[in-house]
N, C-alpha and C. Protein backbone atom coordinates (compact mmCIF):
# COMPACT_ATOMS: atom_id res chain seq x y z
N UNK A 1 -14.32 -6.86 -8.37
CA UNK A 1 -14.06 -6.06 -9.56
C UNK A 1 -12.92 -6.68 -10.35
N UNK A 2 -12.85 -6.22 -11.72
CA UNK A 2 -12.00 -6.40 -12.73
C UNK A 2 -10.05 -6.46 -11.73
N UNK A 3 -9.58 -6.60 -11.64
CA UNK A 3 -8.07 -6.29 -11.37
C UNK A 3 -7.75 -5.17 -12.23
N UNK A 4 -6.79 -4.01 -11.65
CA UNK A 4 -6.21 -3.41 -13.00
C UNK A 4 -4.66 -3.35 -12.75
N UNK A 5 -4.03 -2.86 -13.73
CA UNK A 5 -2.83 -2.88 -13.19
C UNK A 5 -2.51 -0.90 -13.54
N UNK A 6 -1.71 -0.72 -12.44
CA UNK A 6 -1.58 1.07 -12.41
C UNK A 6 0.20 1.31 -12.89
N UNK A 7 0.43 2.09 -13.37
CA UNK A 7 1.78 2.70 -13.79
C UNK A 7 2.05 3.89 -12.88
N UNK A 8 3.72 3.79 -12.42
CA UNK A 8 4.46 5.31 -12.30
C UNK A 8 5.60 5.59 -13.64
N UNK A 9 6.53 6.19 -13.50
CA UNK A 9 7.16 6.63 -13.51
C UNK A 9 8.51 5.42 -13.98
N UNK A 10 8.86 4.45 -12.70
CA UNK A 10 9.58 3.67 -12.61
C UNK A 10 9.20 2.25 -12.36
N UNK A 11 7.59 2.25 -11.94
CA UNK A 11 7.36 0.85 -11.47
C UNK A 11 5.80 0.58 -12.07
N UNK A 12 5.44 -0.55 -11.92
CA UNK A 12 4.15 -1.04 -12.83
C UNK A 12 3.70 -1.84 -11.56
N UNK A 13 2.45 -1.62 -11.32
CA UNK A 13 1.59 -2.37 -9.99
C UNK A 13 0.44 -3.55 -10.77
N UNK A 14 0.47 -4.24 -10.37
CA UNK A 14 -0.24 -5.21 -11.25
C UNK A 14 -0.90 -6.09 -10.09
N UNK A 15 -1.80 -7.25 -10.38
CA UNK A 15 -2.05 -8.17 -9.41
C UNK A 15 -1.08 -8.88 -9.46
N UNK A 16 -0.92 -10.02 -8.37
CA UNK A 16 -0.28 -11.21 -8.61
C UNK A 16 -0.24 -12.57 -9.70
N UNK A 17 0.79 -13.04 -9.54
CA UNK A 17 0.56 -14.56 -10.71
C UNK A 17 1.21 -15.25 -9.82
N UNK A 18 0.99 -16.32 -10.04
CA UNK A 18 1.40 -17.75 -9.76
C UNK A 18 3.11 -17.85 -9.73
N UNK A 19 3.72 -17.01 -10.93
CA UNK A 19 4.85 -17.35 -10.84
C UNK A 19 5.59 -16.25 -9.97
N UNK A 20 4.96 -14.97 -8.99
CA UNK A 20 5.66 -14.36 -8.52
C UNK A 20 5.94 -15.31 -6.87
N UNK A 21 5.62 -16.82 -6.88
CA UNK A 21 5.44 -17.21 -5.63
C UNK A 21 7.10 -17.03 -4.63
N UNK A 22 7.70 -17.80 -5.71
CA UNK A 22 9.12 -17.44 -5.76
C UNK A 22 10.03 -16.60 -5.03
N UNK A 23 9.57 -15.42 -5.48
CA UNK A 23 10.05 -14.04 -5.25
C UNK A 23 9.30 -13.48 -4.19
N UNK A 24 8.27 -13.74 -3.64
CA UNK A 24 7.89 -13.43 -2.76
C UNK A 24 8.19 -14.32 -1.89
N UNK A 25 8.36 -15.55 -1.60
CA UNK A 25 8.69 -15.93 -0.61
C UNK A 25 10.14 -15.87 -0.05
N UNK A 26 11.02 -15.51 -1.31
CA UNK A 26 12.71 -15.02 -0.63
C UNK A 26 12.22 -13.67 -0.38
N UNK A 27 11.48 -12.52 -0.04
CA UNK A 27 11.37 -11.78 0.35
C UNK A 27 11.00 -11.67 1.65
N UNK A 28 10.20 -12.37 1.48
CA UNK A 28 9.40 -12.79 3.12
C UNK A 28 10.53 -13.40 3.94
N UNK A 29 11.54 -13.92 3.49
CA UNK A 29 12.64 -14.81 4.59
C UNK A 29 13.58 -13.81 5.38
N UNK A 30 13.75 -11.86 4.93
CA UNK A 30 13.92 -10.99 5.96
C UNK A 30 13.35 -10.47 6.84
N UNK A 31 13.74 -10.87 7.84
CA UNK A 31 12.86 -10.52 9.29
C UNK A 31 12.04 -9.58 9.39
N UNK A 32 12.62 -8.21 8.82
CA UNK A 32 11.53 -7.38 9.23
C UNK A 32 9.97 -7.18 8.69
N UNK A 33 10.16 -8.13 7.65
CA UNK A 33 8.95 -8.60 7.05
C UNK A 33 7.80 -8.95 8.00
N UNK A 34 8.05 -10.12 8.60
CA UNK A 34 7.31 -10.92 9.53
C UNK A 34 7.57 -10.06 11.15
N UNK A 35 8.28 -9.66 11.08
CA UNK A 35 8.21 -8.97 12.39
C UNK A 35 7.12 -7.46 12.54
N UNK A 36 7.01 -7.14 10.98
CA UNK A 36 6.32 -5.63 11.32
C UNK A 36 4.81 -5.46 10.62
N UNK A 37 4.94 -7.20 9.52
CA UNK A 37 3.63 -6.93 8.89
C UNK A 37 2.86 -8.90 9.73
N UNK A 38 1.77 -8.76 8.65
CA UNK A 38 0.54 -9.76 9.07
C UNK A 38 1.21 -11.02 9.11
N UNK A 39 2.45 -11.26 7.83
CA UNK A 39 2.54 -12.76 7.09
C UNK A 39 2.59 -13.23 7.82
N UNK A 40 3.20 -14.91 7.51
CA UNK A 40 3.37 -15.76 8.80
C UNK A 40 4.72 -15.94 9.00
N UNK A 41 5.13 -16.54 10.31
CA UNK A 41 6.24 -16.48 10.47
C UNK A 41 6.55 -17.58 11.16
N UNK A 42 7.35 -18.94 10.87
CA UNK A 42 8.12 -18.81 10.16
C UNK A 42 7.17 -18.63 8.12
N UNK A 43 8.03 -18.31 7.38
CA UNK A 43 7.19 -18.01 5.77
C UNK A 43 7.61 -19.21 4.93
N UNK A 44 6.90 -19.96 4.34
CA UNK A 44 7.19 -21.50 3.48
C UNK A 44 6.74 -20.64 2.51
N UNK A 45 7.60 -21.36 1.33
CA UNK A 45 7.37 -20.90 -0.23
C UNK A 45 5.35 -21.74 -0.65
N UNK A 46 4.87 -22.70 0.48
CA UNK A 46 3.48 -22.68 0.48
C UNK A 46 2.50 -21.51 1.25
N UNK A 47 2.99 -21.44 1.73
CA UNK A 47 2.45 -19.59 1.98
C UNK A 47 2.43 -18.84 0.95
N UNK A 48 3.51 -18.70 0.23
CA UNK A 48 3.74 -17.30 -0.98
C UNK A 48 2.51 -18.20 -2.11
N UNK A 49 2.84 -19.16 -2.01
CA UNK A 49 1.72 -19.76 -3.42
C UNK A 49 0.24 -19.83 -2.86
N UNK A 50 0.14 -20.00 -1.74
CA UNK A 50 -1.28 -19.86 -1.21
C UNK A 50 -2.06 -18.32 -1.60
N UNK A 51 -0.83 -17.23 -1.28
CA UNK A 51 -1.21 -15.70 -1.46
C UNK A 51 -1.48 -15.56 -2.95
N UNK A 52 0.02 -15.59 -3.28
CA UNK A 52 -0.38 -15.27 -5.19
C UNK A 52 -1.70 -16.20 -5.97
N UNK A 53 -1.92 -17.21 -5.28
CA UNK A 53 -2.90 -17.70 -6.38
C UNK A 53 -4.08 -18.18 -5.87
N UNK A 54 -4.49 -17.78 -4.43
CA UNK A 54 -5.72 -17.60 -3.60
C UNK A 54 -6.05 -16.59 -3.02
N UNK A 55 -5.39 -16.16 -2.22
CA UNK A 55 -5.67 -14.88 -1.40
C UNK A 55 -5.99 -13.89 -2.04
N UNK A 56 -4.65 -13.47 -2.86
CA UNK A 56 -5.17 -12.37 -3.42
C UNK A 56 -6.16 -12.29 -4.75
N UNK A 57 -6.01 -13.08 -5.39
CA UNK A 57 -6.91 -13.07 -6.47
C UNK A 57 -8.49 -12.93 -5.60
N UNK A 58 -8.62 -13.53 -4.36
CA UNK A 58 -10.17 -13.41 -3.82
C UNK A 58 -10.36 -12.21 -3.54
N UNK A 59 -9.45 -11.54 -3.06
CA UNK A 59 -9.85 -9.92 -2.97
C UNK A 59 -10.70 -9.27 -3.53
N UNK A 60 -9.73 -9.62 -4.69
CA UNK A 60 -10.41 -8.84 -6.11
C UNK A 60 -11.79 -9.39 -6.62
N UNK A 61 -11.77 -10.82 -6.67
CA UNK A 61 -12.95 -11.07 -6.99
C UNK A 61 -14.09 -10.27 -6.19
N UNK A 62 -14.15 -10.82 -4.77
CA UNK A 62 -14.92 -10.41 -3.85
C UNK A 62 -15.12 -8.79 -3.99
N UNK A 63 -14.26 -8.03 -4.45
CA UNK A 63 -14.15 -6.29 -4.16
C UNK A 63 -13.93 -6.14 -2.54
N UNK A 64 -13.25 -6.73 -2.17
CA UNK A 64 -13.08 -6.66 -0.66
C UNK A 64 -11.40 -5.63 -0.73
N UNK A 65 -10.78 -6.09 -1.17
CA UNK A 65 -9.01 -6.21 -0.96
C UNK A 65 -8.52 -5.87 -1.96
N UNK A 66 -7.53 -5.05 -2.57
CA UNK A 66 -7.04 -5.28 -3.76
C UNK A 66 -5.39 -5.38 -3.60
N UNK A 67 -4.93 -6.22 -3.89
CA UNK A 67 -3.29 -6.79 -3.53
C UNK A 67 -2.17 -6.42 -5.00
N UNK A 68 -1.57 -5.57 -5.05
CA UNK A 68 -0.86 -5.41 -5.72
C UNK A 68 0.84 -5.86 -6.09
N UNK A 69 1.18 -6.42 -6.63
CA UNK A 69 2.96 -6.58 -7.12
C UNK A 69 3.56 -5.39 -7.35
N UNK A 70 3.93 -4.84 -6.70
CA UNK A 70 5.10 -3.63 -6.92
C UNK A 70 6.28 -4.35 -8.33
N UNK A 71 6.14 -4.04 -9.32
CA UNK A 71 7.44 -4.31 -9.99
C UNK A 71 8.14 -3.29 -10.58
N UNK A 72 9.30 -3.75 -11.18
CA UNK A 72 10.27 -2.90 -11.94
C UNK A 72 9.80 -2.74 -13.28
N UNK A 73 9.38 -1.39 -14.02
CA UNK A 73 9.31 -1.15 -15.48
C UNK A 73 10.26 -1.64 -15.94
N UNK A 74 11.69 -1.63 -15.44
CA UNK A 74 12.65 -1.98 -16.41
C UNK A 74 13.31 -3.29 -16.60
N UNK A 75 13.05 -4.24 -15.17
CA UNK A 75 13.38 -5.80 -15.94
C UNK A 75 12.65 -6.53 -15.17
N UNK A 76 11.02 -6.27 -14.39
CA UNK A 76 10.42 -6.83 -14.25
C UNK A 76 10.19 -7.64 -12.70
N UNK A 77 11.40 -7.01 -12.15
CA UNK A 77 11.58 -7.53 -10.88
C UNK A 77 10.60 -7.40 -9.93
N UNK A 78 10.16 -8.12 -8.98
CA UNK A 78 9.34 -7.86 -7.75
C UNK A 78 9.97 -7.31 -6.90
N UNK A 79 9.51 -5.77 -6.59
CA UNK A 79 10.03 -4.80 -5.95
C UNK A 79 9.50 -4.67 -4.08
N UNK A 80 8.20 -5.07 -3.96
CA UNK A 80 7.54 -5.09 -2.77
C UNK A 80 6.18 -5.60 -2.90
N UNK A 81 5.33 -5.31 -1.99
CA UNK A 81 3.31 -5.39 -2.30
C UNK A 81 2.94 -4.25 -1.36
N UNK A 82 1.94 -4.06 -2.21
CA UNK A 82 0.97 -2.56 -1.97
C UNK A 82 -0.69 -3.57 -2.09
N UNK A 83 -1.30 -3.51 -0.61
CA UNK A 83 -2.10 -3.67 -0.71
C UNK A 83 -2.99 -2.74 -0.14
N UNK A 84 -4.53 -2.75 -0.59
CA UNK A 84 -6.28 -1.77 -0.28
C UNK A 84 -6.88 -2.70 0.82
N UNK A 85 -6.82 -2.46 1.30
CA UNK A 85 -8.34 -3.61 2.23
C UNK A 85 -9.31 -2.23 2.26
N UNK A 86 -10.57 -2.79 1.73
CA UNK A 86 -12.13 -2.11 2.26
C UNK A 86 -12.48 -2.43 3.88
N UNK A 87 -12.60 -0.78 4.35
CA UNK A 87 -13.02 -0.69 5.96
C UNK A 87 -14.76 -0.57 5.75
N UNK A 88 -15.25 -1.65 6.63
CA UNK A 88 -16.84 -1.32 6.18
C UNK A 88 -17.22 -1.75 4.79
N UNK A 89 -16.81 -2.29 4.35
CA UNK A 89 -16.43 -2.50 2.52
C UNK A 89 -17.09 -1.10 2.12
N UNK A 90 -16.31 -0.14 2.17
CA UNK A 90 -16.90 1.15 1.61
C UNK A 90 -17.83 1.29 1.33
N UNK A 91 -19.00 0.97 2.12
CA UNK A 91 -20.20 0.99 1.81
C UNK A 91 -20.89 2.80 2.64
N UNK A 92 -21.38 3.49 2.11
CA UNK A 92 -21.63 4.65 2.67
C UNK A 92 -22.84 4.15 3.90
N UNK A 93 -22.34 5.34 5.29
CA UNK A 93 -21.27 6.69 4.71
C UNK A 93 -20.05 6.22 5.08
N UNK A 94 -19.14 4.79 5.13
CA UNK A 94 -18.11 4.85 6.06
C UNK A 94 -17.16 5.12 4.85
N UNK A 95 -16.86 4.44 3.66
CA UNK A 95 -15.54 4.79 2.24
C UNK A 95 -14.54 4.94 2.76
N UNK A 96 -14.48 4.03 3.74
CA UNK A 96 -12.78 3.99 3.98
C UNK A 96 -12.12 2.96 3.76
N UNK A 97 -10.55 2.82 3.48
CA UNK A 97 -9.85 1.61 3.21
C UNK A 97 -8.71 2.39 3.96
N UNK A 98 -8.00 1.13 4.09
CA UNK A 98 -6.45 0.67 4.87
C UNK A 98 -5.31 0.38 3.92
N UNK A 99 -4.27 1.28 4.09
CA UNK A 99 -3.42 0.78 2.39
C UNK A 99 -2.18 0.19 3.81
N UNK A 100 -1.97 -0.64 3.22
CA UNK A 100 -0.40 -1.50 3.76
C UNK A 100 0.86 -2.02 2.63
N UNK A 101 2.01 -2.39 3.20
CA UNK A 101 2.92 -2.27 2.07
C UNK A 101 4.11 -3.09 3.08
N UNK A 102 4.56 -4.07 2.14
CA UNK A 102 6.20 -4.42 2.80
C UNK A 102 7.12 -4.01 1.05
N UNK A 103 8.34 -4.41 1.70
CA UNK A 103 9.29 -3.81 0.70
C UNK A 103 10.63 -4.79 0.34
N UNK A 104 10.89 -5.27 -0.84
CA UNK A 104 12.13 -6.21 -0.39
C UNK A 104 13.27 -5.42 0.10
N UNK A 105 14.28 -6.13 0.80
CA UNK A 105 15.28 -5.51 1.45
C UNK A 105 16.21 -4.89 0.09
N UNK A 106 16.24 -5.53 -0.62
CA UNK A 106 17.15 -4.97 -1.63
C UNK A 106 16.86 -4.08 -2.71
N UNK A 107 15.47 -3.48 -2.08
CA UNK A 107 15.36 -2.14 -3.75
C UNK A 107 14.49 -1.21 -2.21
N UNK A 108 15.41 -1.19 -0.58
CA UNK A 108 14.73 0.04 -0.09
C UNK A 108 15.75 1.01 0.05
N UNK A 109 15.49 2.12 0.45
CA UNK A 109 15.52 3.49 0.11
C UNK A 109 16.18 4.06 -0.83
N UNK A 110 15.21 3.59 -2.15
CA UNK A 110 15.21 4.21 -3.35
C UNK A 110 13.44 5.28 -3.51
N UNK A 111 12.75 5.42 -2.75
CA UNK A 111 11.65 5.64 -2.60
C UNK A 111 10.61 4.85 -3.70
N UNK A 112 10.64 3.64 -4.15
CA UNK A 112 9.94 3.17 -4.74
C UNK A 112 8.53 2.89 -3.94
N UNK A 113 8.67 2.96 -2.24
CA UNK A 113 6.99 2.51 -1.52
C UNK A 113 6.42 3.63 -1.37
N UNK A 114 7.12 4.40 -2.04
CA UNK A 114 6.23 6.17 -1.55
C UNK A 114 5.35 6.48 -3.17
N UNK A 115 6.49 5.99 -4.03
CA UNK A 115 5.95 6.39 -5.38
C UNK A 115 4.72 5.73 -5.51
N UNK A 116 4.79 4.13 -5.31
CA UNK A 116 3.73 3.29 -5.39
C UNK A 116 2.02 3.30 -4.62
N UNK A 117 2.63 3.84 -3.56
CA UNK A 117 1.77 4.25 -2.49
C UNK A 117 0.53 5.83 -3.09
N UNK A 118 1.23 6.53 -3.75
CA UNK A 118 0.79 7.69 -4.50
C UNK A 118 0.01 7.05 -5.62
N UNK A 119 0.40 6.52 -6.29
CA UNK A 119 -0.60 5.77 -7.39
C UNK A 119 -1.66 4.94 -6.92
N UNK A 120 -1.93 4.18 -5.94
CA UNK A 120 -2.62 3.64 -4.81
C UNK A 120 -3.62 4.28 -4.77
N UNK A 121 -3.10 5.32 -3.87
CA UNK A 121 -4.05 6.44 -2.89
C UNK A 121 -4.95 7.19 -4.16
N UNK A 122 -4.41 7.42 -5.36
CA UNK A 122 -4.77 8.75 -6.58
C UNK A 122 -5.96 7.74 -6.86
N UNK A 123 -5.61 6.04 -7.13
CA UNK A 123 -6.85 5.56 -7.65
C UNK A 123 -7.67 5.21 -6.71
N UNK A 124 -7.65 4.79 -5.48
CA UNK A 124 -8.36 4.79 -4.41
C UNK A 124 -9.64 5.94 -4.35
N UNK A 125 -9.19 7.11 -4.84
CA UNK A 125 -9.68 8.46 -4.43
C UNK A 125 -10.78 8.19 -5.68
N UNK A 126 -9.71 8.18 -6.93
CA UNK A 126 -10.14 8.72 -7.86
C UNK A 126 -11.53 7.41 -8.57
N UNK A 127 -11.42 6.34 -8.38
CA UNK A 127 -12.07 4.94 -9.15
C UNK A 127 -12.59 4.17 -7.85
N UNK A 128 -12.72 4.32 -6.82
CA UNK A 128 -12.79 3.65 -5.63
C UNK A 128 -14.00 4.46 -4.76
N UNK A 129 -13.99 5.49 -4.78
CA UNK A 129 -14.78 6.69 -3.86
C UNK A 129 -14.30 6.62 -2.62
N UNK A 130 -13.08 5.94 -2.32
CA UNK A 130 -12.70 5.99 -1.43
C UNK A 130 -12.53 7.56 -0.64
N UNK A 131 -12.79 7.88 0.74
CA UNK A 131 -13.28 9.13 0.85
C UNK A 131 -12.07 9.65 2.58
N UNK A 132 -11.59 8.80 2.77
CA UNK A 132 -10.61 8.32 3.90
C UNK A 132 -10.08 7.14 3.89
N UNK A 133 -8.88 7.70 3.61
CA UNK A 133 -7.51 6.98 3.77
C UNK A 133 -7.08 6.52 5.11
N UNK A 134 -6.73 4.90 5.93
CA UNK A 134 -6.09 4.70 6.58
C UNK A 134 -4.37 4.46 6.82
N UNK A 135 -3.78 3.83 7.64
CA UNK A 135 -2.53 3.83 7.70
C UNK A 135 -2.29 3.07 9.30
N UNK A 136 -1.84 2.26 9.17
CA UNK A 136 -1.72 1.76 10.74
C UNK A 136 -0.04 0.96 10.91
N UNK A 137 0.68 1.14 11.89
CA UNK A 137 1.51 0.40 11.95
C UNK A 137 1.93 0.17 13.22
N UNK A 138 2.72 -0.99 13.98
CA UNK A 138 2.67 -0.99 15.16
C UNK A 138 4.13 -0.08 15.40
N UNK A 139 3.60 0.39 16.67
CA UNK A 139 4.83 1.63 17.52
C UNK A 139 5.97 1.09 16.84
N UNK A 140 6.70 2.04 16.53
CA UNK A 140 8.39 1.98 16.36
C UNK A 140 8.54 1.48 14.61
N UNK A 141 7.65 0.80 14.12
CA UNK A 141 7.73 1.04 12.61
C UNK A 141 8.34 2.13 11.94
N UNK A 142 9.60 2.62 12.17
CA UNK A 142 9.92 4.04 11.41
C UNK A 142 9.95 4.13 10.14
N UNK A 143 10.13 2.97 9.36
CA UNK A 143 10.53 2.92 8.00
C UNK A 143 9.18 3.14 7.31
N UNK A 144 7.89 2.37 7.82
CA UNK A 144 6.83 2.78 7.17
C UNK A 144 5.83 3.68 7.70
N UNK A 145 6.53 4.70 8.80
CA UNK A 145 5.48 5.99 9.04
C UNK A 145 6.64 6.95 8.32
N UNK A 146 8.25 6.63 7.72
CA UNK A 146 8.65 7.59 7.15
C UNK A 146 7.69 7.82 5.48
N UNK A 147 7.31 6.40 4.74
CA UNK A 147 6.48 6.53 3.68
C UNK A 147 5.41 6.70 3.95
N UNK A 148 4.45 6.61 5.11
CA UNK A 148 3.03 7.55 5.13
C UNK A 148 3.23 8.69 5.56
N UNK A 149 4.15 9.36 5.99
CA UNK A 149 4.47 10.83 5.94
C UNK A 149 4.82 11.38 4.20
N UNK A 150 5.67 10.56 3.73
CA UNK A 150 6.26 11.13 2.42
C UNK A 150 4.76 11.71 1.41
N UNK A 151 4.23 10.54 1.81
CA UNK A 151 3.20 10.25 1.08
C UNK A 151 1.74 11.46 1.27
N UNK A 152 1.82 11.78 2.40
CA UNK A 152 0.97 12.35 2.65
C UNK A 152 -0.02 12.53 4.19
N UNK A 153 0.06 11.52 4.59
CA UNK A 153 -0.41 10.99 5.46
C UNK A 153 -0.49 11.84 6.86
N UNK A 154 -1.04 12.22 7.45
CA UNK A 154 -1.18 13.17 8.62
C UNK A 154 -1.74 12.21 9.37
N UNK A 155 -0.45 12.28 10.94
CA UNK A 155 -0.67 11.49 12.24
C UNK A 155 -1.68 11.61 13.13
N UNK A 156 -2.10 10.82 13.41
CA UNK A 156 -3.52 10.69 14.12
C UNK A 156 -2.98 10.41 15.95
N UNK A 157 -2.07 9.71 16.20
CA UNK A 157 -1.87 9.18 17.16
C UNK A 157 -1.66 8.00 17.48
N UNK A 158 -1.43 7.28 18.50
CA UNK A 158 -1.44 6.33 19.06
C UNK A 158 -2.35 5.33 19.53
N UNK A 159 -3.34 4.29 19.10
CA UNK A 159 -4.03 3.17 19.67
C UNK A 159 -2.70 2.36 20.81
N UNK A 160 -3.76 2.62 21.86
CA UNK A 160 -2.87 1.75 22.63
C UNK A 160 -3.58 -0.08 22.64
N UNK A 161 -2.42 -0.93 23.09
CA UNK A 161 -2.51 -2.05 22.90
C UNK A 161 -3.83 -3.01 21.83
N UNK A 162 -3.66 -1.91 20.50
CA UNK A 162 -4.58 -2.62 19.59
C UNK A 162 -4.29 -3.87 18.70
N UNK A 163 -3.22 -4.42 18.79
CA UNK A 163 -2.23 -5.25 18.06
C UNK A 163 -1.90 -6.28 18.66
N UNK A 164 -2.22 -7.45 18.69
CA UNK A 164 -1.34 -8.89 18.87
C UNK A 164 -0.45 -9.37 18.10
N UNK A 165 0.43 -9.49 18.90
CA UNK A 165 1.70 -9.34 17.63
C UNK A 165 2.84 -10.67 18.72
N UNK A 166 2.24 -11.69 18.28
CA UNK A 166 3.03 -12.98 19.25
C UNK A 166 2.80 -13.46 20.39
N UNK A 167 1.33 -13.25 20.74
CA UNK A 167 0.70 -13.23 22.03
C UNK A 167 0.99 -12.05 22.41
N UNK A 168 1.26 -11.03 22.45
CA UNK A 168 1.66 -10.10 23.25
C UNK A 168 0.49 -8.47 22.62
N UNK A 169 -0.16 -7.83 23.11
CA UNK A 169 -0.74 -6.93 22.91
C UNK A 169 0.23 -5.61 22.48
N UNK A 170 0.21 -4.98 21.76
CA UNK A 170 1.05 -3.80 21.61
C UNK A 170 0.45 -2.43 20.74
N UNK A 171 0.78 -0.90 20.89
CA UNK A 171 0.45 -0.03 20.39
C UNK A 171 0.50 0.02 19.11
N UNK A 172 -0.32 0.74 18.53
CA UNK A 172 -0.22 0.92 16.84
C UNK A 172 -0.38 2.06 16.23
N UNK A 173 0.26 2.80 15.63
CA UNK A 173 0.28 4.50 15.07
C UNK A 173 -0.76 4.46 14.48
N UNK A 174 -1.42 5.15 13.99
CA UNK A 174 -2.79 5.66 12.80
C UNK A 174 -2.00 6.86 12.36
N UNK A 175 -2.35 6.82 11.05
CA UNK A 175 -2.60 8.44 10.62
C UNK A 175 -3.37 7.98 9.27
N UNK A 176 -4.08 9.31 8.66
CA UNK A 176 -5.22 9.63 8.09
C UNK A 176 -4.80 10.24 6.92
N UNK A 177 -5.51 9.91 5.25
CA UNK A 177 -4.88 10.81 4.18
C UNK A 177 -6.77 10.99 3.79
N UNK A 178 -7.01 12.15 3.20
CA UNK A 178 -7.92 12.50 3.04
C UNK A 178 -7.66 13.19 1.25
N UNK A 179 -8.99 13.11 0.79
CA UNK A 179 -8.58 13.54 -0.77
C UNK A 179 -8.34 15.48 -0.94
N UNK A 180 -8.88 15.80 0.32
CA UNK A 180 -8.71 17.39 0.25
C UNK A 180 -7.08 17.53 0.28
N UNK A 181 -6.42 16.68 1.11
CA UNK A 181 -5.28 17.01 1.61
C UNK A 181 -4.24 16.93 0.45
N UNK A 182 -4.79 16.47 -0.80
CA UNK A 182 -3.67 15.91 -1.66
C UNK A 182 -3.63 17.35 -2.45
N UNK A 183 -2.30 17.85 -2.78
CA UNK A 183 -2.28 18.61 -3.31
C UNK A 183 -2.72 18.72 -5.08
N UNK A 184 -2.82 20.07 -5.52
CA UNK A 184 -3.82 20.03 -6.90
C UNK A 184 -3.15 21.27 -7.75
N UNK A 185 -2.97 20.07 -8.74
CA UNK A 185 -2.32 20.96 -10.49
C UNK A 185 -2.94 22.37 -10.98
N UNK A 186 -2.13 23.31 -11.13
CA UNK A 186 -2.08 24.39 -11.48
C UNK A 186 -3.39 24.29 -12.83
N UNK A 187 -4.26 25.12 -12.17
CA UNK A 187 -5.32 25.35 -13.52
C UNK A 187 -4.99 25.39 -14.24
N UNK A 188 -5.78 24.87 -15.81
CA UNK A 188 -5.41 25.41 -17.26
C UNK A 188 -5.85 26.80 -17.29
N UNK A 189 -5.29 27.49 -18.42
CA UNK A 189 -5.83 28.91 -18.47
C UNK A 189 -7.31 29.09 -19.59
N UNK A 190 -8.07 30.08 -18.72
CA UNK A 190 -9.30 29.81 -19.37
C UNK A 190 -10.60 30.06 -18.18
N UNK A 191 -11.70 30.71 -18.06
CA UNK A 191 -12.21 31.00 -17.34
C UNK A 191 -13.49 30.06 -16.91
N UNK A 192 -13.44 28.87 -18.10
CA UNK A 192 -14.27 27.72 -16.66
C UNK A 192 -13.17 26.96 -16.62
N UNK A 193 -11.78 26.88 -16.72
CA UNK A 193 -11.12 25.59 -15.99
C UNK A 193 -10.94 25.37 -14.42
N UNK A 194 -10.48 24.04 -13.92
CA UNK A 194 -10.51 23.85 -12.76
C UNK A 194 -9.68 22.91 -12.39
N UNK A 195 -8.94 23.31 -11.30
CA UNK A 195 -7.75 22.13 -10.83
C UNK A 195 -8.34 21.09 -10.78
N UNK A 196 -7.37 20.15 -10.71
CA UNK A 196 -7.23 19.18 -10.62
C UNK A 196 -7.09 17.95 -9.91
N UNK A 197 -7.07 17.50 -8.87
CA UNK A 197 -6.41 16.70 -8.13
C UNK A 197 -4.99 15.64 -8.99
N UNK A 198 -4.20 15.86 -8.11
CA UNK A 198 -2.97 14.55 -8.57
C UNK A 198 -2.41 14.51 -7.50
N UNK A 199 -1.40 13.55 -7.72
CA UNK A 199 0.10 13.25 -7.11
C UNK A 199 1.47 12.91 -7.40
N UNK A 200 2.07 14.19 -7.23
CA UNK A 200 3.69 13.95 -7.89
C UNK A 200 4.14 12.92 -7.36
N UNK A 201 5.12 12.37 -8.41
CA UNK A 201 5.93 11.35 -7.94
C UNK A 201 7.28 12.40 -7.12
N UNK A 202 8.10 11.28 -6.37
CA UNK A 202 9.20 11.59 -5.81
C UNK A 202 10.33 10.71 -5.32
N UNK A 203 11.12 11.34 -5.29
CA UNK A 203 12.09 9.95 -4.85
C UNK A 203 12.64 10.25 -3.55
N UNK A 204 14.06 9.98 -3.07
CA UNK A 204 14.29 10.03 -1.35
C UNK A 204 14.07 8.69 -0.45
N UNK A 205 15.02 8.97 0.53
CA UNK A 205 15.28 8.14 1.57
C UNK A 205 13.92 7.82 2.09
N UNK A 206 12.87 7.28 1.94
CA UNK A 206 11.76 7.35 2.56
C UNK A 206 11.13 5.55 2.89
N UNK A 207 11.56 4.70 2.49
CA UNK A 207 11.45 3.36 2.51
C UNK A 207 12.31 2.25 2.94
């Protein structure tokens, strides 16, 4: 599909370019990056250019993945990535996808991965048919089951040893966002109107 790029409040989600290689790869050089998500580790600024101007652009082409740039509305900065992977490629009846997210060290807990994550999930639901929401992170991730809680996200439990993570097998949290669960805007007045689905933005320690 087309790429689009989505708006909040404070931040603008867009695909990648070529020139965010940069900035993503001094992001990737804090540990907890590579310690809690997929990238590689050690991270070469040929990694970050491999992503911005292969990887993710195939996503999109393909409709497999959709990889987003978290940036700043106000001077443009690369704030984190918010990415979709298709489970089953949403092909019915399965319509599920996996949203994942790292964050640079220096714009977290301002709640910018919760806000972003909400705009995500709204178009997921809303342009996607996405019909179930995933969430996976390995045990002890607190920082990003505090933003799939903020967000919405209701805990599923524990997979035990579903994760290779350095040769080593290890547990991984799930929890589940569903489109019933998202809360819904006060009717207009008028006797055929009908809520709505949305999602407030918010801010807080959550990232």
């Amino acid at each position: 599909m087309e790429p689009v790029v989505l708006t909040t409040e404070r931040l603008a989600l867009r695909p990648f370019q070529p020139s965010d290689a940069p900035a993503v790869f001094a992001s990737c050089q804090e540990p907890d990056i590579p310690r809690w998500t997929s990238v590689p580790s050690p991270y070469g600024l040929g990694d970050a250019e491999q992503y911005v101007a292969t990887t993710a652009p195939e996503g999109w082409r393909t409709d497999t993945a959709y990889a987003f740039a978290v940036v700043s509305r106000t001077d443009g900065s690369l704030i984190g990535s918010m990415g979709l992977v298709r489970i089953s490629l949403l092909r019915a009846p399965e319509r599920q996808a996996e949203l994942g997210y790292w964050t640079a060290k220096e714009h977290r807990g301002r709640g910018y991965t919760a806000e972003a994550a909400r705009e995500v999930v709204r178009w997921a639901f809303a342009d996607l048919g996405v019909e179930r929401m995933e969430w996976l992170a390995e045990a002890g991730n607190e920082g990003s089951r505090a933003v799939a809680r903020k967000v919405g996200f209701q805990m599923e439990g524990t997979l035990r040893a579903k994760l290779i993570h350095e040769g080593t097998r290890r547990d991984v949290w799930i929890g589940s966002l569903l489109p019933s669960d998202l809360p819904r805007a006060p009717a207009p007045a008028g006797p055929a109107a009908e809520a709505t689905p949305y999602l407030p933005y918010g801010g807080g320690r959550t990232d």
